[in-house]
C-alpha atoms as a PDB file:
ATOM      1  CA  UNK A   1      19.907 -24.741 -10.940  1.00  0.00           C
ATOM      2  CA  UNK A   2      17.469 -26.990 -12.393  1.00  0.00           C
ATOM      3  CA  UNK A   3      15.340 -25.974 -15.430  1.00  0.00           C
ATOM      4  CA  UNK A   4      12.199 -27.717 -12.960  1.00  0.00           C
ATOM      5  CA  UNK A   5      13.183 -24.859 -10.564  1.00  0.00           C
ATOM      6  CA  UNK A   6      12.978 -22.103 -13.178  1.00  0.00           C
ATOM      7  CA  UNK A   7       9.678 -23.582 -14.927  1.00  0.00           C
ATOM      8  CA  UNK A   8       7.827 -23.734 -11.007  1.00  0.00           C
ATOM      9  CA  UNK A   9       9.055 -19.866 -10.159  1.00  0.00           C
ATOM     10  CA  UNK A  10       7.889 -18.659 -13.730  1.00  0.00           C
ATOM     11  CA  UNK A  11       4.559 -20.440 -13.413  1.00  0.00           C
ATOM     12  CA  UNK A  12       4.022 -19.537  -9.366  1.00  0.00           C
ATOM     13  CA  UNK A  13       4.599 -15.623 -10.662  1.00  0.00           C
ATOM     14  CA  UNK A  14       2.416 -15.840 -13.321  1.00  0.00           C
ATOM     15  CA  UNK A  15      -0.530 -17.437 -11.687  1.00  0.00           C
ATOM     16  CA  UNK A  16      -0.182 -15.105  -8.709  1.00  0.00           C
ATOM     17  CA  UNK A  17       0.133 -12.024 -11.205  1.00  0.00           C
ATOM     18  CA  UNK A  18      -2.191 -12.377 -13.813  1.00  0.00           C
ATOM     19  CA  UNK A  19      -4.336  -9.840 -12.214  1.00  0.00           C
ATOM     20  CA  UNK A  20      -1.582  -6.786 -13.011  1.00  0.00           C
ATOM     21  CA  UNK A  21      -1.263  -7.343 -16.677  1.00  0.00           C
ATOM     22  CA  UNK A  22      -5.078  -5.769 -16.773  1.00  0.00           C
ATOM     23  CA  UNK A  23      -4.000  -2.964 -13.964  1.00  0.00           C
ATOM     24  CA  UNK A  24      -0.371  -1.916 -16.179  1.00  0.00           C
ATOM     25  CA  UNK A  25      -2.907  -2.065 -19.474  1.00  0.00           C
ATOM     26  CA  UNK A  26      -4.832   0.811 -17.663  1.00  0.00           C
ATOM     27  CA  UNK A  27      -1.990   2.574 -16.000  1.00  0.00           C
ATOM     28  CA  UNK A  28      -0.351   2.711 -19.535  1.00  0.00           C
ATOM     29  CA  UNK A  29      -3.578   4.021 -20.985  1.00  0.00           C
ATOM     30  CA  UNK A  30      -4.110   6.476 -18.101  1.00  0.00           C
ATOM     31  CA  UNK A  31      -0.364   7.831 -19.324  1.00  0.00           C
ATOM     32  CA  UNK A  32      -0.860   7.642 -23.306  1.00  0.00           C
ATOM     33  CA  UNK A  33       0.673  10.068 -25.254  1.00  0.00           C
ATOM     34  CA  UNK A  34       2.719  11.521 -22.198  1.00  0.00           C
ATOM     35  CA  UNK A  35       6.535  10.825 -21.645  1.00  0.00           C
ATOM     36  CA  UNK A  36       7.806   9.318 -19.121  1.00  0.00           C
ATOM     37  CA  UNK A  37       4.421   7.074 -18.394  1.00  0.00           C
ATOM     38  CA  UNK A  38       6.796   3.909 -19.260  1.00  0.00           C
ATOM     39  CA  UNK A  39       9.578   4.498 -17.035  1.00  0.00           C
ATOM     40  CA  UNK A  40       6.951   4.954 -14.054  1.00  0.00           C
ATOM     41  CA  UNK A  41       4.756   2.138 -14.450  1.00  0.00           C
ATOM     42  CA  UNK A  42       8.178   0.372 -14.811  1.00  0.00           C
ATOM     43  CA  UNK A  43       9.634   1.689 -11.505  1.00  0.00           C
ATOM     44  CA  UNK A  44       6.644   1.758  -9.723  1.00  0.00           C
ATOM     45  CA  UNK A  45       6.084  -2.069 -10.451  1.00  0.00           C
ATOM     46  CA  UNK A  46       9.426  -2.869  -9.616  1.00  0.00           C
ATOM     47  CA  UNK A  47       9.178  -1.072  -6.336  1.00  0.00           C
ATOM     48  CA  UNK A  48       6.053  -2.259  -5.579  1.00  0.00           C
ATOM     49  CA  UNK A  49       7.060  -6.238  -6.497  1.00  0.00           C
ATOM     50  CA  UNK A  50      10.594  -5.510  -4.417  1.00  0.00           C
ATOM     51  CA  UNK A  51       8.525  -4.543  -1.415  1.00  0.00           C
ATOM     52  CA  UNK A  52       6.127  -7.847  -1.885  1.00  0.00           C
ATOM     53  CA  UNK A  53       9.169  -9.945  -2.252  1.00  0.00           C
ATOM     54  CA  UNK A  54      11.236  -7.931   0.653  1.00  0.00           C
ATOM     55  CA  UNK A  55       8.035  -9.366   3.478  1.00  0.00           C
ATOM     56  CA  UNK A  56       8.083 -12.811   1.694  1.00  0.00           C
ATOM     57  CA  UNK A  57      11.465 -13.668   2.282  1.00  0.00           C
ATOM     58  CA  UNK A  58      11.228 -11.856   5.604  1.00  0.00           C
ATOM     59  CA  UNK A  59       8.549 -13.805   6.417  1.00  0.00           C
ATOM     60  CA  UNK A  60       9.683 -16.834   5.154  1.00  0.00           C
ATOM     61  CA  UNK A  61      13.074 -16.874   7.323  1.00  0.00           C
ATOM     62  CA  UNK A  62      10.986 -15.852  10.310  1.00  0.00           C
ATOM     63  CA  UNK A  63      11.811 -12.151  10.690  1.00  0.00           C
ATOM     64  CA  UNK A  64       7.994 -11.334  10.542  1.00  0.00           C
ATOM     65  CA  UNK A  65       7.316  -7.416   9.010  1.00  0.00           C
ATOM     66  CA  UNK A  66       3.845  -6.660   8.913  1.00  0.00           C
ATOM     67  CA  UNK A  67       1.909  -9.365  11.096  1.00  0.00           C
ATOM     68  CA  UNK A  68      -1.184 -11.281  10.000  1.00  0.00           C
ATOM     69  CA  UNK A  69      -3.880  -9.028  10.898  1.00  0.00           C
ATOM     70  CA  UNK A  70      -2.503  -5.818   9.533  1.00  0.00           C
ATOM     71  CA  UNK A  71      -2.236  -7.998   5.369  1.00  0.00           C
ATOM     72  CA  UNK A  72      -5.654  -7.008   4.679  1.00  0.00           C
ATOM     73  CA  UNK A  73      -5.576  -3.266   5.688  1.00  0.00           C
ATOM     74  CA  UNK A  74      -3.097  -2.870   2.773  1.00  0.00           C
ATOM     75  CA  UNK A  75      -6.557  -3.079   0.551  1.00  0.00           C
ATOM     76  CA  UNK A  76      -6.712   0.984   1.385  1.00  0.00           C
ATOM     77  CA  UNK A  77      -4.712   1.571  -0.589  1.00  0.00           C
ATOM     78  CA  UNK A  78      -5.562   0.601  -4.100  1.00  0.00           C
ATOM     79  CA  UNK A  79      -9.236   1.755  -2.381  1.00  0.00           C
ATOM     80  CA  UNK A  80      -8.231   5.134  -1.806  1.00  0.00           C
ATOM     81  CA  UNK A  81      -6.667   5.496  -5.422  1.00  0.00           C
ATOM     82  CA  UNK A  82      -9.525   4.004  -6.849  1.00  0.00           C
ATOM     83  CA  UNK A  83     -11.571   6.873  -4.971  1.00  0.00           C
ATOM     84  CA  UNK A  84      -9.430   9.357  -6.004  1.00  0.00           C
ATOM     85  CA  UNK A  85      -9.551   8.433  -9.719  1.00  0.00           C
ATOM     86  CA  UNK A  86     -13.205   7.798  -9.583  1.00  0.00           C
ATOM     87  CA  UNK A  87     -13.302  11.452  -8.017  1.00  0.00           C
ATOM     88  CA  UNK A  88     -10.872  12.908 -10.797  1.00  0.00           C
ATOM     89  CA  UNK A  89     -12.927  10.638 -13.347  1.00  0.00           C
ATOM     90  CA  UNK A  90     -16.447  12.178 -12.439  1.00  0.00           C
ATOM     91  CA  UNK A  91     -15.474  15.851 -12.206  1.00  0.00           C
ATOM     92  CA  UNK A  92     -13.811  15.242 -15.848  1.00  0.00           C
ATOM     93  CA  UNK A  93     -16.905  13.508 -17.013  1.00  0.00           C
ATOM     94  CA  UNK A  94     -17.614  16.427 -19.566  1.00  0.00           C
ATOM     95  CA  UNK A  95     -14.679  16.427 -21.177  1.00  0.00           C
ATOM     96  CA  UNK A  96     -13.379  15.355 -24.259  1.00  0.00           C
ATOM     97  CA  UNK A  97     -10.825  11.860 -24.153  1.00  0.00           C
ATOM     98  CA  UNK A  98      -8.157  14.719 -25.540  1.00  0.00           C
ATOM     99  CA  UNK A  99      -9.307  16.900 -22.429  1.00  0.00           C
ATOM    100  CA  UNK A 100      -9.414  14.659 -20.064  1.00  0.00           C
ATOM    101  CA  UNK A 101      -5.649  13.498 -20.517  1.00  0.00           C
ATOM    102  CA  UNK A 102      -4.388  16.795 -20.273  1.00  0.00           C
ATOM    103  CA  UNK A 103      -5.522  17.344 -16.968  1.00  0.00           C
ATOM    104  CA  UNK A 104      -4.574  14.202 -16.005  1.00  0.00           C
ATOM    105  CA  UNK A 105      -0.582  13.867 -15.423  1.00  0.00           C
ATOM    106  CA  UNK A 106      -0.726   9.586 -16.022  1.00  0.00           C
ATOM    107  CA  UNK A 107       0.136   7.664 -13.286  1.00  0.00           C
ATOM    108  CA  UNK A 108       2.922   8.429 -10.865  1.00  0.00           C
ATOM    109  CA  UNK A 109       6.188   5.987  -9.493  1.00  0.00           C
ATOM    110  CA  UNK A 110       4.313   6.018  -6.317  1.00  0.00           C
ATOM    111  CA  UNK A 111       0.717   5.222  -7.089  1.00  0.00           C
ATOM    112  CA  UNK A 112       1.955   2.059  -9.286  1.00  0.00           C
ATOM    113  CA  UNK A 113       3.910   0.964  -6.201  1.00  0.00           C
ATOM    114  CA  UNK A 114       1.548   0.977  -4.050  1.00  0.00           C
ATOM    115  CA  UNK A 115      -0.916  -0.909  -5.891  1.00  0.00           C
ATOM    116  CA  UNK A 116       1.436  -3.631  -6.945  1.00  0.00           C
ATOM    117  CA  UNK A 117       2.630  -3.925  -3.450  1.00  0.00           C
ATOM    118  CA  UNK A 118      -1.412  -3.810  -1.950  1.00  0.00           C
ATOM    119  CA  UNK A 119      -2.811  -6.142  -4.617  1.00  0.00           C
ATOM    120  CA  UNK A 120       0.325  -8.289  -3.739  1.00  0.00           C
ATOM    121  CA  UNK A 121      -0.694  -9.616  -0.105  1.00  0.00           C
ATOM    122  CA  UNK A 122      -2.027 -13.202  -1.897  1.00  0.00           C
ATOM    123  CA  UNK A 123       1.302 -13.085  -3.247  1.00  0.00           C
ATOM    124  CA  UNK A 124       2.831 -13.216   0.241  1.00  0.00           C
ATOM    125  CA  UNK A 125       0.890 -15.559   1.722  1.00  0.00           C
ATOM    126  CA  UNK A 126       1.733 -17.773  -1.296  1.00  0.00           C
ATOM    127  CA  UNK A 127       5.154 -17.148  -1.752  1.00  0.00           C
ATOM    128  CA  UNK A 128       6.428 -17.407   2.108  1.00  0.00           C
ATOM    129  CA  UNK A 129       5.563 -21.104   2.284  1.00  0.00           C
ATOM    130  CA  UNK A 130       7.326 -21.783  -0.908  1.00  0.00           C
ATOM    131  CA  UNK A 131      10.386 -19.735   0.028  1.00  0.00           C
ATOM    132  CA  UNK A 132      10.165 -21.107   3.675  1.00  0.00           C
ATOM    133  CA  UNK A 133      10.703 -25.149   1.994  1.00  0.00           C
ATOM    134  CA  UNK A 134      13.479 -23.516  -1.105  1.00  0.00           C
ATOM    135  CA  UNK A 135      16.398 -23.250   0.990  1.00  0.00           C
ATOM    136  CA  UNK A 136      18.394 -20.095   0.168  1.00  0.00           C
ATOM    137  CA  UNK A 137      19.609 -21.184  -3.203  1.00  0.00           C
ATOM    138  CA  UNK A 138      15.659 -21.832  -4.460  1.00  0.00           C
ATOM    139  CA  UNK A 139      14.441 -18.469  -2.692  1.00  0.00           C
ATOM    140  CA  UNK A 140      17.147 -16.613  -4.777  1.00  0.00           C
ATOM    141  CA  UNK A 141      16.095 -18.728  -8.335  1.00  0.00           C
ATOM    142  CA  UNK A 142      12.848 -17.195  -7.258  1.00  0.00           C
ATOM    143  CA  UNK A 143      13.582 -13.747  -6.656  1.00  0.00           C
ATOM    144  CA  UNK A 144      15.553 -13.554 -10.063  1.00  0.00           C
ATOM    145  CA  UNK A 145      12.950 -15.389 -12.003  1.00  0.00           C
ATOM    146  CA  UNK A 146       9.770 -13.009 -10.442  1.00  0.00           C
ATOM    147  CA  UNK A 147      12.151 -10.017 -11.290  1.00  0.00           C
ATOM    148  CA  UNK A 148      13.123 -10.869 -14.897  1.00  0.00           C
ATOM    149  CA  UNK A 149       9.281 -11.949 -15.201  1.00  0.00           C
ATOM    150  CA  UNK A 150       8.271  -7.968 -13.704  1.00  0.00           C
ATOM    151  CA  UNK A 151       9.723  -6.671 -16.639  1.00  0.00           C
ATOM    152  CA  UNK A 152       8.128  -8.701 -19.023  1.00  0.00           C
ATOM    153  CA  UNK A 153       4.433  -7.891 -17.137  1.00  0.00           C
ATOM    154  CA  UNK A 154       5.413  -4.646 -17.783  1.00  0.00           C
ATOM    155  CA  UNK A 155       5.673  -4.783 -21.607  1.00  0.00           C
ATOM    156  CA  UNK A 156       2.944  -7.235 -21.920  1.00  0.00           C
ATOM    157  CA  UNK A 157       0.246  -4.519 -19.968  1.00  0.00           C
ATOM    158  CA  UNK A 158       2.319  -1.754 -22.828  1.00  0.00           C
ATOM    159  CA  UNK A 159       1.560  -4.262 -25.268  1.00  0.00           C
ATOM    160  CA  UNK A 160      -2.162  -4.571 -24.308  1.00  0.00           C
ATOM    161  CA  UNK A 161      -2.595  -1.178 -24.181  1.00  0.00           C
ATOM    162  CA  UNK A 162      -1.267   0.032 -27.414  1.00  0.00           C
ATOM    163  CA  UNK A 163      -3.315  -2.555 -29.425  1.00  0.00           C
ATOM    164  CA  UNK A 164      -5.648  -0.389 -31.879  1.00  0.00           C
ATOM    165  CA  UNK A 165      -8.826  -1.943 -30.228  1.00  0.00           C
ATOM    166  CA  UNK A 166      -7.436  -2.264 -27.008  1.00  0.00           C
ATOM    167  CA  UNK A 167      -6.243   1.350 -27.117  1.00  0.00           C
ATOM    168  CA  UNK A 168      -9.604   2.079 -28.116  1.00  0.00           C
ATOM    169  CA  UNK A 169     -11.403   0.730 -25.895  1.00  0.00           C
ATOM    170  CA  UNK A 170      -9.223   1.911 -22.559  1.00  0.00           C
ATOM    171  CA  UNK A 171      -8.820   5.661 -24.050  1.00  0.00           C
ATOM    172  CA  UNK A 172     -12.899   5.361 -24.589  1.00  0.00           C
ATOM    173  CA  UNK A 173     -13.569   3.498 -20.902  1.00  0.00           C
ATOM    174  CA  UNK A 174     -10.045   3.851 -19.593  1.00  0.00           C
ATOM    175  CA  UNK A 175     -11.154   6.475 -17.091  1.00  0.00           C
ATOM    176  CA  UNK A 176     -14.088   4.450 -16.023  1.00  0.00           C
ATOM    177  CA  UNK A 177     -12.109   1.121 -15.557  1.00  0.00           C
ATOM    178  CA  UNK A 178      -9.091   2.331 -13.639  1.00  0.00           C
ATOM    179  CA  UNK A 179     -11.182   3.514 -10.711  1.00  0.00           C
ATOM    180  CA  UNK A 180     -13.539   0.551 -10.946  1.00  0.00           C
ATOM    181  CA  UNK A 181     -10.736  -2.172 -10.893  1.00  0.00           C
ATOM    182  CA  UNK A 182      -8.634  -0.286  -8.197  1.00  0.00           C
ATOM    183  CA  UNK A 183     -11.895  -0.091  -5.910  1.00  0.00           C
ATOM    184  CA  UNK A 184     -12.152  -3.437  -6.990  1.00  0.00           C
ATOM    185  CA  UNK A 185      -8.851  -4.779  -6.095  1.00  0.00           C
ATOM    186  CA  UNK A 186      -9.142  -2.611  -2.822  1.00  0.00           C
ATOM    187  CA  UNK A 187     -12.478  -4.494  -1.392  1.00  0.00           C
ATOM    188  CA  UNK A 188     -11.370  -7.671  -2.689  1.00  0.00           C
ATOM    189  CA  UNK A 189      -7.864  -7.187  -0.227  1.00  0.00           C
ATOM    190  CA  UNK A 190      -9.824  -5.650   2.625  1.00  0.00           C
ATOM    191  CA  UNK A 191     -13.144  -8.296   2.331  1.00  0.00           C
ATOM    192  CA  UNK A 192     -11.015 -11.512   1.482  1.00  0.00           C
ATOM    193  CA  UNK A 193      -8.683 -10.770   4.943  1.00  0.00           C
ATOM    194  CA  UNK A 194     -11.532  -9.558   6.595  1.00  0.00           C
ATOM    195  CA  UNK A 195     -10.358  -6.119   7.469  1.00  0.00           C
ATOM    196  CA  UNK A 196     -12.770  -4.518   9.704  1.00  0.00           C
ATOM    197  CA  UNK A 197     -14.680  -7.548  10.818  1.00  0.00           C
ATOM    198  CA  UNK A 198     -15.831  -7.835   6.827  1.00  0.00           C
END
């Protein structure tokens, strides 16, 4: 295993995931102050990357999971949780940042998932090529690298988050941003793959 190998995965996952450090900053704000919020966003990214990475080396050895056209429908998704938190954001607009995180449990295993795995579908189409010309030894570099790499995403969006102005700022807009990014995200998937004749 060449250090050349090593230096392309860690730069391919951080080009291609640049993009979550902003959605774990907000998912860790969303779950401030509660326990637990850590070990979700954790477990939800790493099931959501482990499903990304499950279709790319599918994919890439020719056992083809979700085919071409259906890539961009994964955009509902992040959509609908963007709705939902815009919904959950709106009928909370009265309420104090103190209120407003009480009724709001943080962010589930589940809804972290399935955002990584839906804002993932660039990730596929640019990891399956790259896979595809590895070989098995350079697919599996990969796959370790982009899975030591999840974990540090997920401390950098902690770290983000729990800078005093940065804290600030997402426990002032937090609520605003979440649903505004996920929406986002979700139109970006659904337009980019042109879902629905977009």
């Amino acid at each position: 295993m060449s250090l050349g190998v090593l230096g392309r995965a860690a730069g391919l996952f951080a080009v291609t995931n640049i993009d979550d450090i902003v959605v774990l900053a907000l998912f860790f704000a969303q779950g401030a102050g509660r326990r637990g919020t850590t070990r979700s966003i954790a477990l939800g990214q790493y099931a959501g990357f482990a499903g990304i990475l499950v279709v790319a080396v599918a994919a890439a050895v020719g056992a083809t999971l979700l085919p071409d056209s259906a890539v961009p429908y994964l955009g509902l998704l992040p959509l609908a949780l963007g709705v939902r938190a815009a919904v959950r954001a709106w009928r909370d607009r009265g309420g104090t940042d103190e209120e407003r995180s009480a009724r709001d449990g943080g962010p589930t295993v589940l809804a972290v998932a399935a955002v990584t795995f839906a804002n993932g579908g660039d990730n596929i189409g640019v990891y399956v090529p790259v896979f595809a010309t590895a070989g098995v030894g350079g697919m599996a570099v990969h796959v370790v690298v982009f899975l030591v790499l999840v974990a540090l995403w997920v401390a950098a969006g902690r770290y983000f988050a729990t800078r005093p102005a940065v804290a600030e700022a997402l426990s002032r807009w937090g609520h605003v941003l979440l649903p505004v990014v996920l929406i986002g995200i979700g139109l970006l998937i659904l337009v980019e793959g042109g879902a629905f004749g977009l």
